[in-house]
C-alpha atoms as a PDB file:
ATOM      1  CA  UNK A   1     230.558  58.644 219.897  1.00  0.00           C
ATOM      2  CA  UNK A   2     232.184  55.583 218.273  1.00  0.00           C
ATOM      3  CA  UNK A   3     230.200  56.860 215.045  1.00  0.00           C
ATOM      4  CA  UNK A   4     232.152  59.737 215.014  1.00  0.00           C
ATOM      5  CA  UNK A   5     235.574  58.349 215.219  1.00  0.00           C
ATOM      6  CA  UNK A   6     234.910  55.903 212.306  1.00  0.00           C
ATOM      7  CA  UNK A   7     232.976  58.239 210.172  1.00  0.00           C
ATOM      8  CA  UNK A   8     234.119  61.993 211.161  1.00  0.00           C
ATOM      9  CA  UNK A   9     232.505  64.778 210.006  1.00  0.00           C
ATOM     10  CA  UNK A  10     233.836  67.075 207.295  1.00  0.00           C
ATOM     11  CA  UNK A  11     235.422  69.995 208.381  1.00  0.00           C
ATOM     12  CA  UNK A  12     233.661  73.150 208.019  1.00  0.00           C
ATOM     13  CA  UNK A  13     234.276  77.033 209.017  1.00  0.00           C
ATOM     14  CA  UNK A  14     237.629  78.462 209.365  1.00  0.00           C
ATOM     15  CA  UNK A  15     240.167  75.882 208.505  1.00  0.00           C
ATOM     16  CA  UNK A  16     238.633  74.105 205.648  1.00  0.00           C
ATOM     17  CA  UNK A  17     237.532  74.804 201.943  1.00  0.00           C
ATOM     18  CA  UNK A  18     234.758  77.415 201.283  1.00  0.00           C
ATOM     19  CA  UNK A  19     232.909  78.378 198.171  1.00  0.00           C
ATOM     20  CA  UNK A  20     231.447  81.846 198.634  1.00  0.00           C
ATOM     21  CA  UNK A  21     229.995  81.516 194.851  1.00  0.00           C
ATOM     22  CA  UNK A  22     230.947  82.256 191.268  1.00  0.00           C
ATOM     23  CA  UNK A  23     232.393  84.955 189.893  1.00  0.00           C
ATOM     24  CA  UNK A  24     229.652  85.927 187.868  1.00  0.00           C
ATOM     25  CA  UNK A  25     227.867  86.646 192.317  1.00  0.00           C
ATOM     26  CA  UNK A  26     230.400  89.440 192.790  1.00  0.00           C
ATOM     27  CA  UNK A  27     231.053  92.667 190.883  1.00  0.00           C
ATOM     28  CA  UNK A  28     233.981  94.063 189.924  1.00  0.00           C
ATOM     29  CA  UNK A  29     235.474  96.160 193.208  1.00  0.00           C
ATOM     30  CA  UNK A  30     233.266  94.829 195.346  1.00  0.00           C
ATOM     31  CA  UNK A  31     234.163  93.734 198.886  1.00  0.00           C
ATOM     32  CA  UNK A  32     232.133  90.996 200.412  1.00  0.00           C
ATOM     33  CA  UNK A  33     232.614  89.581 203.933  1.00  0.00           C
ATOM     34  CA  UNK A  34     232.457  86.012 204.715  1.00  0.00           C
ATOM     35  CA  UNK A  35     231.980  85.388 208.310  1.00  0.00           C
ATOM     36  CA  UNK A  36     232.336  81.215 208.372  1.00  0.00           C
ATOM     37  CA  UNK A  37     236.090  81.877 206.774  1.00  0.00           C
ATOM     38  CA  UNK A  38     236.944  85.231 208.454  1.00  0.00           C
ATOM     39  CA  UNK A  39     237.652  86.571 205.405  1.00  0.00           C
ATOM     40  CA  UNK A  40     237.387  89.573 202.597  1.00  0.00           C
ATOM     41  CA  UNK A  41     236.295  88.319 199.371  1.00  0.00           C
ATOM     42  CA  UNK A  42     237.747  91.204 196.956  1.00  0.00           C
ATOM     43  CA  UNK A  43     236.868  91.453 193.351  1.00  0.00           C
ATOM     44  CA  UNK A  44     239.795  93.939 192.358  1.00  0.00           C
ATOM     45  CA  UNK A  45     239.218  96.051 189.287  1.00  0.00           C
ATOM     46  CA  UNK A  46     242.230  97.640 187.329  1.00  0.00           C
ATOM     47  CA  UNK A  47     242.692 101.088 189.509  1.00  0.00           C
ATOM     48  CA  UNK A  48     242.410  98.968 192.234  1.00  0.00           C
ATOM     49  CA  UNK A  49     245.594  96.649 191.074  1.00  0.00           C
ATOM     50  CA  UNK A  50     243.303  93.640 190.076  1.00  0.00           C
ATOM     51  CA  UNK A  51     241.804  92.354 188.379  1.00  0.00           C
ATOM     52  CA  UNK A  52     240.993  89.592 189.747  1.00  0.00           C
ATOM     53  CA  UNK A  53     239.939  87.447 193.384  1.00  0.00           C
ATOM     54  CA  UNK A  54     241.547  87.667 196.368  1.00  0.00           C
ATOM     55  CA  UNK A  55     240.452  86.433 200.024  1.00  0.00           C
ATOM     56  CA  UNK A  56     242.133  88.487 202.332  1.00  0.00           C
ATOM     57  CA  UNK A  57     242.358  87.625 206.273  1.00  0.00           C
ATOM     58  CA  UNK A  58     240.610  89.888 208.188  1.00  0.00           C
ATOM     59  CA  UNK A  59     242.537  89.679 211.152  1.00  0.00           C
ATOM     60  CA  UNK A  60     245.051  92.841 212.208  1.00  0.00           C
ATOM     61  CA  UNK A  61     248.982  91.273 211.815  1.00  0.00           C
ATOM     62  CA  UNK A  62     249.077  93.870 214.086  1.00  0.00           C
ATOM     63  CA  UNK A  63     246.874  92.905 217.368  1.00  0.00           C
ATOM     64  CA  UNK A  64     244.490  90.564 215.536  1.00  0.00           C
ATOM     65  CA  UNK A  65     241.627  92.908 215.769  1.00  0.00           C
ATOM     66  CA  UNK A  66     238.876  92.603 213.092  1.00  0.00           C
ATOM     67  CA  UNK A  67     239.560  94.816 209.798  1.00  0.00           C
ATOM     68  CA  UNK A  68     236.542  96.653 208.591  1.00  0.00           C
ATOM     69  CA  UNK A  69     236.309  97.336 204.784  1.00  0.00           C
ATOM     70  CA  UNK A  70     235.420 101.361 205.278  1.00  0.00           C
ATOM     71  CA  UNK A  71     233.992 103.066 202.575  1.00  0.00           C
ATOM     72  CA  UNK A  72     233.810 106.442 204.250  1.00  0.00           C
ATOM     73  CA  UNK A  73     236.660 106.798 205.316  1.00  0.00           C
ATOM     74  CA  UNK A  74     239.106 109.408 203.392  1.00  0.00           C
ATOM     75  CA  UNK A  75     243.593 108.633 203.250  1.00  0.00           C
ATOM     76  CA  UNK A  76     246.064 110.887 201.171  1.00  0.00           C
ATOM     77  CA  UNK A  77     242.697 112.064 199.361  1.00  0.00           C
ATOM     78  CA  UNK A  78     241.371 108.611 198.569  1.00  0.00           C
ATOM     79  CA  UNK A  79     237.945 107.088 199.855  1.00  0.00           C
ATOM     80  CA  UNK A  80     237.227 103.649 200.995  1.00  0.00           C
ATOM     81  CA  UNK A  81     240.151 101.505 202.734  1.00  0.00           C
ATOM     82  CA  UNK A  82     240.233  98.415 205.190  1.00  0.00           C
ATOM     83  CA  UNK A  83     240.970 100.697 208.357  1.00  0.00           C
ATOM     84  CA  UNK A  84     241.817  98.755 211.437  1.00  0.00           C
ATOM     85  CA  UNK A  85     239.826 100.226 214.464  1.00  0.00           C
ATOM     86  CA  UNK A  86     242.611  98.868 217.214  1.00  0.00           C
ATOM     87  CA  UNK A  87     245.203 100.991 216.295  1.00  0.00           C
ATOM     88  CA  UNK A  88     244.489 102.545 212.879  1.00  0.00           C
ATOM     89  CA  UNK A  89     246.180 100.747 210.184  1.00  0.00           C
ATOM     90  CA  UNK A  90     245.401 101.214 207.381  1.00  0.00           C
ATOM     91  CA  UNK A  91     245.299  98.957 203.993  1.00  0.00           C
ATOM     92  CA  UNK A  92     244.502  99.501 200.376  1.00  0.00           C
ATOM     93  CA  UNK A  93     241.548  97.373 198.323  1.00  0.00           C
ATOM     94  CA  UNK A  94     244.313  94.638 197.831  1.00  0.00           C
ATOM     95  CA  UNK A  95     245.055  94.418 201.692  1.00  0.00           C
ATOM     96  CA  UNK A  96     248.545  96.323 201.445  1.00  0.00           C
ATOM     97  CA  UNK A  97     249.706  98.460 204.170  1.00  0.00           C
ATOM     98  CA  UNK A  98     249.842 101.758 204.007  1.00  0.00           C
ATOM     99  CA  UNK A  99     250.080 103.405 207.063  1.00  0.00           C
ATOM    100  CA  UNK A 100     249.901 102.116 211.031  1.00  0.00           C
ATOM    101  CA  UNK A 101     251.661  99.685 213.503  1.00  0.00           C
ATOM    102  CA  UNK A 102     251.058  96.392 211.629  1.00  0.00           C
ATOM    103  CA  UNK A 103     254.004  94.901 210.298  1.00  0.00           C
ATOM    104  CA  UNK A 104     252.883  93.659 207.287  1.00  0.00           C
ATOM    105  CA  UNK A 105     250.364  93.619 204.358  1.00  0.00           C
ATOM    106  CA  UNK A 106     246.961  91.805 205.502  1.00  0.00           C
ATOM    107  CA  UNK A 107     247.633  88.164 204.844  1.00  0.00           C
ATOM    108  CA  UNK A 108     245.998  86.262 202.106  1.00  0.00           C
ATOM    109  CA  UNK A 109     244.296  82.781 201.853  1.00  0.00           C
ATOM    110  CA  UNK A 110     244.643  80.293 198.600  1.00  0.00           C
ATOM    111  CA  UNK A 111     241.877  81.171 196.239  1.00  0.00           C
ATOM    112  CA  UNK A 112     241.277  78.765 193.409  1.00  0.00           C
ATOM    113  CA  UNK A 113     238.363  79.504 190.455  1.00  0.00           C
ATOM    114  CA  UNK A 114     236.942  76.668 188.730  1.00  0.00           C
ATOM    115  CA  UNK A 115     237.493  77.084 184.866  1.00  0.00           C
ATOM    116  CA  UNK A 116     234.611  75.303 184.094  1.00  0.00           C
ATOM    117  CA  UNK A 117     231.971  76.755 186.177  1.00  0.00           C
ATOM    118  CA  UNK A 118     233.737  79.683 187.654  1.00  0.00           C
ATOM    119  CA  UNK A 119     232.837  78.239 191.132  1.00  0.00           C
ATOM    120  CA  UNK A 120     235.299  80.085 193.710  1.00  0.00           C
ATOM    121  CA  UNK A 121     236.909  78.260 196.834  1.00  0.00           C
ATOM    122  CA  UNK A 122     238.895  79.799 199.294  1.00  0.00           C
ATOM    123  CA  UNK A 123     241.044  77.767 201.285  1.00  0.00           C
ATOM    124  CA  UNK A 124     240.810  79.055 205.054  1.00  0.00           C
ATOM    125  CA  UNK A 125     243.910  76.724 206.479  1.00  0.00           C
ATOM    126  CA  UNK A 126     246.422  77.794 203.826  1.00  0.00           C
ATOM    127  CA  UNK A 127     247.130  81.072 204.964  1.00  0.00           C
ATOM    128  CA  UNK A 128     250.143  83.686 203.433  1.00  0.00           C
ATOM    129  CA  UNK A 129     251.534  86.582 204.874  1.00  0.00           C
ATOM    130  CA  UNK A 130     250.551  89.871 203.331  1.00  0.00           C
ATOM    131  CA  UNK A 131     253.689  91.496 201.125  1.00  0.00           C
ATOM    132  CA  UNK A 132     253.299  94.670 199.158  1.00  0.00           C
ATOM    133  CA  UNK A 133     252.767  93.192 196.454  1.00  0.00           C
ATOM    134  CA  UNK A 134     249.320  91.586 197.445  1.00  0.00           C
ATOM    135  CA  UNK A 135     247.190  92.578 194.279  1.00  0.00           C
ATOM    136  CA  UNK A 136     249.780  90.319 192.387  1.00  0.00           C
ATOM    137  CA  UNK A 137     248.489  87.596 193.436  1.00  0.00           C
ATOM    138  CA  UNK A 138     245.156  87.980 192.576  1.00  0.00           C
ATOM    139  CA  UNK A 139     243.318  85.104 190.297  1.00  0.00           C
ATOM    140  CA  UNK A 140     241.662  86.010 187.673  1.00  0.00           C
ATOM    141  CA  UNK A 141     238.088  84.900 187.042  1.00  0.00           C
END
């Protein structure tokens, strides 16, 4: 135990630094899940107000329940949304809110790309609270 206090471990999971990949790993509109972050990794295309990265929380800012990315499901004549399955709010490819309880946009965590190698890192413990304007603040790969 006196190991550990003198030479801790690095911090892993939610909270620290993780690097889902490269860019190059994850296609344009593509929605990946990262369960050690608790985050959407979302590869916006134009339509979709991108382009570009962001890693959106995947907890509810309405209840905390976990948000789904659901492809199936159909809003105002458009398919595939994050859909809260709590209380039915509902959020566009970029997190924003467009219909339910929650009070706010999903929230966002600090994404940072690598120039050089196009390595991705999401920062888990620097968290931001969703705004309409979400897709703005996507970075660019």
């Amino acid at each position: 135990m006196m190991v550990d206090m003198l030479y801790p471990r690095g911090v892993t999971g939610f909270g620290s630094v993780i690097s889902p990949g490269t860019v190059d790993q994850f296609a344009p509109g593509t929605k990946t899940p990262n369960s050690e972050g608790k985050f959407w990794l979302v590869n916006l295309t134009e339509e979709q107000g991108g382009p570009g990265f962001l890693a959106l929380w995947w907890k509810c800012p309405h209840l905390g329940c976990t948000v789904p990315w659901n492809p199936s499901f159909t809003f105002q004549g458009t398919r595939g949304w994050f859909r809260c399955p709590c209380h039915g709010s509902t959020y566009t490819h970029a997190g924003v809110r467009v219909f339910g309880p929650a009070p706010r946009s999903l929230d966002r965590m600090e994404l940072t790309i690598d120039p050089s190698t196009g390595r991705i890192s999401v920062n888990t413990g620097s968290i931001t609270k969703g705004t309409p304007d979400n897709n703005n603040f996507a970075v660019e790969g």
